[in-house]
Protein backbone atom coordinates (compact mmCIF):
# COMPACT_ATOMS: atom_id res chain seq x y z
CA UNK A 1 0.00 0.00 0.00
CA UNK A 2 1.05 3.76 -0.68
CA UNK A 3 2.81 5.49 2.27
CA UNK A 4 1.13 8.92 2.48
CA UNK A 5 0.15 10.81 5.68
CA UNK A 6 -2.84 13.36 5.61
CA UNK A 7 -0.64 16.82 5.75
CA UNK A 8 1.29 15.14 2.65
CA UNK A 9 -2.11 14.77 0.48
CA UNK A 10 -3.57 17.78 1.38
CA UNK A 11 -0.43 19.61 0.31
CA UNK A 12 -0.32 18.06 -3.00
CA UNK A 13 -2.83 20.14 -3.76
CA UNK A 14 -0.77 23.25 -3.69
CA UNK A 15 1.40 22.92 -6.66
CA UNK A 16 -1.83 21.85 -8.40
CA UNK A 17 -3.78 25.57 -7.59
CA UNK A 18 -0.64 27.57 -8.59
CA UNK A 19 -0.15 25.67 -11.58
CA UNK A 20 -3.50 26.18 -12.71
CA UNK A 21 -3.01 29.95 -11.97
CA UNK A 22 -0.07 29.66 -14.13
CA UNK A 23 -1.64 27.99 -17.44
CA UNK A 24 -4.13 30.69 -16.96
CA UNK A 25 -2.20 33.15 -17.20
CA UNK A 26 -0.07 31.90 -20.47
CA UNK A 27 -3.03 31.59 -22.11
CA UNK A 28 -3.90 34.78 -21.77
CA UNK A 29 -0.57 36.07 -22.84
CA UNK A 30 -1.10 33.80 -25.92
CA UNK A 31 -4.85 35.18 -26.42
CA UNK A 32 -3.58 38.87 -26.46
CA UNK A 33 -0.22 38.57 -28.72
CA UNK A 34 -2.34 36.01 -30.90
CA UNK A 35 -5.00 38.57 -30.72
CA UNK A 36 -7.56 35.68 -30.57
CA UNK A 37 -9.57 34.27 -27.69
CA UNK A 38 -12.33 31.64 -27.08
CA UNK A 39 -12.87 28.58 -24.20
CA UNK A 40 -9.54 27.51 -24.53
CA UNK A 41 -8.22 30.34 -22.58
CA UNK A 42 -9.97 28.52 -19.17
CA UNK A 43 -10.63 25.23 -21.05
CA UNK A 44 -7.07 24.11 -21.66
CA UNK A 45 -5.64 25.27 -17.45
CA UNK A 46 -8.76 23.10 -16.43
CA UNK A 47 -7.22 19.93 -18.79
CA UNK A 48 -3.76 20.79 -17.25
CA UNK A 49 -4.52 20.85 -13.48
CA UNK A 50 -7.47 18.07 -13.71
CA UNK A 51 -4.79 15.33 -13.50
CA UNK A 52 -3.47 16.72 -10.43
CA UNK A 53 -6.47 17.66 -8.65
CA UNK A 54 -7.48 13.72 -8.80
CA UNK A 55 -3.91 12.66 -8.51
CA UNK A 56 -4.08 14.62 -5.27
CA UNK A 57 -7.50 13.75 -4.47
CA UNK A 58 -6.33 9.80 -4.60
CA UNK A 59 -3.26 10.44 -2.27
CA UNK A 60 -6.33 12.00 0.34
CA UNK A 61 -8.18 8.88 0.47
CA UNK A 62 -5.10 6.62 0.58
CA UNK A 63 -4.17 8.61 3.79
CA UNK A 64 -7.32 8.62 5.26
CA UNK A 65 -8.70 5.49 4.09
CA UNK A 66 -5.95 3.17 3.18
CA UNK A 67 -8.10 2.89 -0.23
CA UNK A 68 -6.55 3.16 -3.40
CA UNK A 69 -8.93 3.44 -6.26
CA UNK A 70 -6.35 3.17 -9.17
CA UNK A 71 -8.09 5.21 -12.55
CA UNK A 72 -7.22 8.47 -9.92
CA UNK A 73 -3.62 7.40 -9.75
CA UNK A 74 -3.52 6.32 -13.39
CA UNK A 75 -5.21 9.38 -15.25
CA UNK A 76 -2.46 11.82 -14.37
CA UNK A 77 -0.34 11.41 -17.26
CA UNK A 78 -3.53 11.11 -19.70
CA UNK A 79 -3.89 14.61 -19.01
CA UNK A 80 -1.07 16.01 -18.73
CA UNK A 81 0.17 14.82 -22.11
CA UNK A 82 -3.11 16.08 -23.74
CA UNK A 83 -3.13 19.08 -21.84
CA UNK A 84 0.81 19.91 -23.21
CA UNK A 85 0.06 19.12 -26.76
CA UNK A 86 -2.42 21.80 -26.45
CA UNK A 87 -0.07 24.20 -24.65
CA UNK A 88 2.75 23.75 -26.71
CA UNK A 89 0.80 24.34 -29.98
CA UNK A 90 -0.57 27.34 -28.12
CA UNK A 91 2.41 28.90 -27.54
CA UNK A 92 3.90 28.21 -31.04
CA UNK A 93 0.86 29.30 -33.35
CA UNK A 94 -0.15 32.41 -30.74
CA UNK A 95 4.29 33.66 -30.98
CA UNK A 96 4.59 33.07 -34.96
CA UNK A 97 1.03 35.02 -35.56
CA UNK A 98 2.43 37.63 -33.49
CA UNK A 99 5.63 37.24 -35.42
CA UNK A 100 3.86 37.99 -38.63
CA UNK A 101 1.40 40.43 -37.22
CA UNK A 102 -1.25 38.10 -38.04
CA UNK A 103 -4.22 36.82 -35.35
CA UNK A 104 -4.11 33.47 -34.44
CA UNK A 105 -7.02 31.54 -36.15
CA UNK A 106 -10.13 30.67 -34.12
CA UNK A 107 -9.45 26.86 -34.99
CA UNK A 108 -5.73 26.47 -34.41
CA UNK A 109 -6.53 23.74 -31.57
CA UNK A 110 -8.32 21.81 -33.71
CA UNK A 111 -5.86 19.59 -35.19
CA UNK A 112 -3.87 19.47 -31.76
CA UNK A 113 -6.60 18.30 -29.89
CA UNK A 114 -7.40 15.21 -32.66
CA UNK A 115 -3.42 14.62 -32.56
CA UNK A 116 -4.29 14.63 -28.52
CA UNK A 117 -6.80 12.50 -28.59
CA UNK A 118 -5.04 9.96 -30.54
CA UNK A 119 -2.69 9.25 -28.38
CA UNK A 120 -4.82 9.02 -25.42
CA UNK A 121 -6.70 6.24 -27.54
CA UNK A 122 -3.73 4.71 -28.23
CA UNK A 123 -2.29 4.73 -24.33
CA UNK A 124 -6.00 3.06 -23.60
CA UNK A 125 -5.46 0.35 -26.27
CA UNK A 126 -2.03 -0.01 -24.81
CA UNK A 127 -3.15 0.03 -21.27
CA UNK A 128 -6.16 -2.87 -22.49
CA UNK A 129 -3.97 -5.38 -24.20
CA UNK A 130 -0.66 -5.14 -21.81
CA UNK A 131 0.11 -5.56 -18.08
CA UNK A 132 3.23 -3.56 -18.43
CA UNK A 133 2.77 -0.38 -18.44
CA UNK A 134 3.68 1.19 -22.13
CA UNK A 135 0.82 3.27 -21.81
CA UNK A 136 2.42 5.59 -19.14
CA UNK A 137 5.96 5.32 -21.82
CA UNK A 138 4.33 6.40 -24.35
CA UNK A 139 2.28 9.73 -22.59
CA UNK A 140 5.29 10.88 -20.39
CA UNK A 141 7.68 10.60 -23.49
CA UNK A 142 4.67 12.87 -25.45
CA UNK A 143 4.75 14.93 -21.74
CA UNK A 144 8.27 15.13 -21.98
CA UNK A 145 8.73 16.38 -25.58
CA UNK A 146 6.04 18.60 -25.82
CA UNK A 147 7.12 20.06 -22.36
CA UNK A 148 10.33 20.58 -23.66
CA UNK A 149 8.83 22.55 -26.33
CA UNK A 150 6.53 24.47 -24.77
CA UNK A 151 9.10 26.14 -21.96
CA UNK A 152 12.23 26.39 -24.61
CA UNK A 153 9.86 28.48 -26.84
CA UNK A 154 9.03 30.59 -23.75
CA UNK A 155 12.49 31.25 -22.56
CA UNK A 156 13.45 32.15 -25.97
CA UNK A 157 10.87 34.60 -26.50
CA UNK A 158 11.39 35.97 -22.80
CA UNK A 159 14.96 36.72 -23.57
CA UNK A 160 13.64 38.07 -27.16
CA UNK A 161 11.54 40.36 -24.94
CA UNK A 162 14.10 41.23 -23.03
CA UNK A 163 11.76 39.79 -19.88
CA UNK A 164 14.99 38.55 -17.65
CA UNK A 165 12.46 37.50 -14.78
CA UNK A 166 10.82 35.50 -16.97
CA UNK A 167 13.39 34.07 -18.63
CA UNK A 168 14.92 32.84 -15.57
CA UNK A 169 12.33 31.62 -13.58
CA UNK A 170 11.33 29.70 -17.09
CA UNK A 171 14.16 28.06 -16.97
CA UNK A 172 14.83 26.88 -12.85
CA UNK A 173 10.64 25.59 -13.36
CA UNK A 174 12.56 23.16 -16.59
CA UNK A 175 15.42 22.24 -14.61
CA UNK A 176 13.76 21.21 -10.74
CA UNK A 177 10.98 19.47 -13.46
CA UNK A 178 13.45 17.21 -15.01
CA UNK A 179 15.06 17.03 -10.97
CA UNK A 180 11.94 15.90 -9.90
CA UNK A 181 11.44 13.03 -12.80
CA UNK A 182 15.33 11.73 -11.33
CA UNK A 183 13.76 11.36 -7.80
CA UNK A 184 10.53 9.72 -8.82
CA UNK A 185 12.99 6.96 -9.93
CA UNK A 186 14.17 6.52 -6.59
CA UNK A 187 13.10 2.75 -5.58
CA UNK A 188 11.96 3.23 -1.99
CA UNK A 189 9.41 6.50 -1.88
CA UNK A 190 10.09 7.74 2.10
CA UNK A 191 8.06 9.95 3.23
CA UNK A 192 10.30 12.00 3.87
CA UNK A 193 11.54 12.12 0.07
CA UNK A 194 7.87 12.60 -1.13
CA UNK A 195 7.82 15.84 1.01
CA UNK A 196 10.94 17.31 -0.33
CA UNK A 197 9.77 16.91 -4.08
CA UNK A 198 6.19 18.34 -3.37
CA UNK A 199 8.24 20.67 -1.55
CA UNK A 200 10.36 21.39 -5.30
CA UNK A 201 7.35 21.00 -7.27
CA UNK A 202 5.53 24.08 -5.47
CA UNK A 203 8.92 26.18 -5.83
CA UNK A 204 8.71 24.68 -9.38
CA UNK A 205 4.83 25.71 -10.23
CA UNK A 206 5.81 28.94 -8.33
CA UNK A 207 8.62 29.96 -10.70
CA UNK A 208 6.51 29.03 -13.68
CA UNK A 209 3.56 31.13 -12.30
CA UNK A 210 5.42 34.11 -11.40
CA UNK A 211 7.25 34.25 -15.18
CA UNK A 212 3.99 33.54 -16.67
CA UNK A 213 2.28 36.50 -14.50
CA UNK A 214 5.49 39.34 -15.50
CA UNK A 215 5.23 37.71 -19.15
CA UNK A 216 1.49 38.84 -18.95
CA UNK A 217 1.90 42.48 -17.01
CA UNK A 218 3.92 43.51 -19.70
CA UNK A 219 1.44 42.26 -22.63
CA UNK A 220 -0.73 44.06 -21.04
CA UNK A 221 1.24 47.23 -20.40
CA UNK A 222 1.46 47.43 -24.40
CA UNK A 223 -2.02 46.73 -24.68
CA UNK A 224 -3.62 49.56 -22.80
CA UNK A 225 -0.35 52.15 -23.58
């Protein structure tokens, strides 16, 4: 059974609130450069942080009940790899029509979201007819790539902008991510260990919020100038 006391599960739930702040707030950003808005502005933060809320929520009744009702453990990565397709897209299509001077076309998620939902099929099928667990290899390397892409693109267009904060706190959220996949690898799970990475994953979501909230106080500085 999963180790997890109470204060540990309810804290999980931190990184998760920021985080969704911090989506927010990119897309946004991406709504006024791209000059273009529509649901995706909340719909896509909602995707993002819906993972963690029930990853979270999971880790609560393990604590409390010693219950582990596995689809809440197992969904995380199903949307956090659809949810970063969409993101990284986002921030593409929203920078280059801003590039051009351009809007970004109402239906730019369109073919993102059927590329998303592919693969979530796919990770299903793979989940179905295997009892290892290729599913979760094939979203976290589709997390991993597409989270790759969607922070470079941001700390090159921060340092473009000439947005040092942003920049910077861009790039400490990339590297304590890619920390915090080393010491999920870690065999035996302490509790101890589990507190210092939620610990780094709200200084991580923190960073990324923060960058994402300057990148947007200065869109919207030139907006209403």
């Amino acid at each position: 059974m999963e180790d997890y006391t109470l204060s540990l599960a309810l804290f999980d739930f931190l990184p998760v609130i920021v985080a969704a702040i911090g989506f927010y707030m990119i897309c946004r950003y991406c709504a006024i450069v791209g000059h273009s808005t529509g649901a995706w502005v909340v719909g896509i933060p909602l995707l993002a942080v819906t993972g963690g809320f029930l990853k979270a929520t999971w880790k609560t009744i393990v604590a409390v009940s010693g219950i582990s009702i596995q689809w809440m453990s197992d969904q995380l990565f199903f949307f956090l790899a659809s949810s970063y397709v969409l993101m990284a897209t986002l921030v593409i299509r929203s920078l280059a029509a801003e590039s051009r001077g351009r809007p970004l076309h109402d239906d730019w998620w369109h073919l993102p979201a059927i590329g998303a939902a592919v693969i979530v099929v796919a990770a299903l099928l793979l989940k179905q007819s295997y009892e290892e667990r290729y599913w979760s290899f094939l979203l976290l390397g589709v997390l991993s790539i597409c989270n790759l892409v969607f922070a470079v693109r941001l700390i090159a267009h921060s340092f473009v902008r000439r947005n040092w904060l942003s920049a910077g706190l861009f790039v400490v959220n990339l590297v304590v991510a890619y920390t915090l996949v080393a010491l999920a690898r870690i065999p035996e799970q302490t509790v101890q260990l589990q507190w210092y990475e939620e610990v780094l994953n709200l200084f991580a979501t923190s960073a990324f919020a923060v960058a994402a909230w300057h990148l947007l106080k200065r869109a919207n500085a030139r907006e209403f100038r």
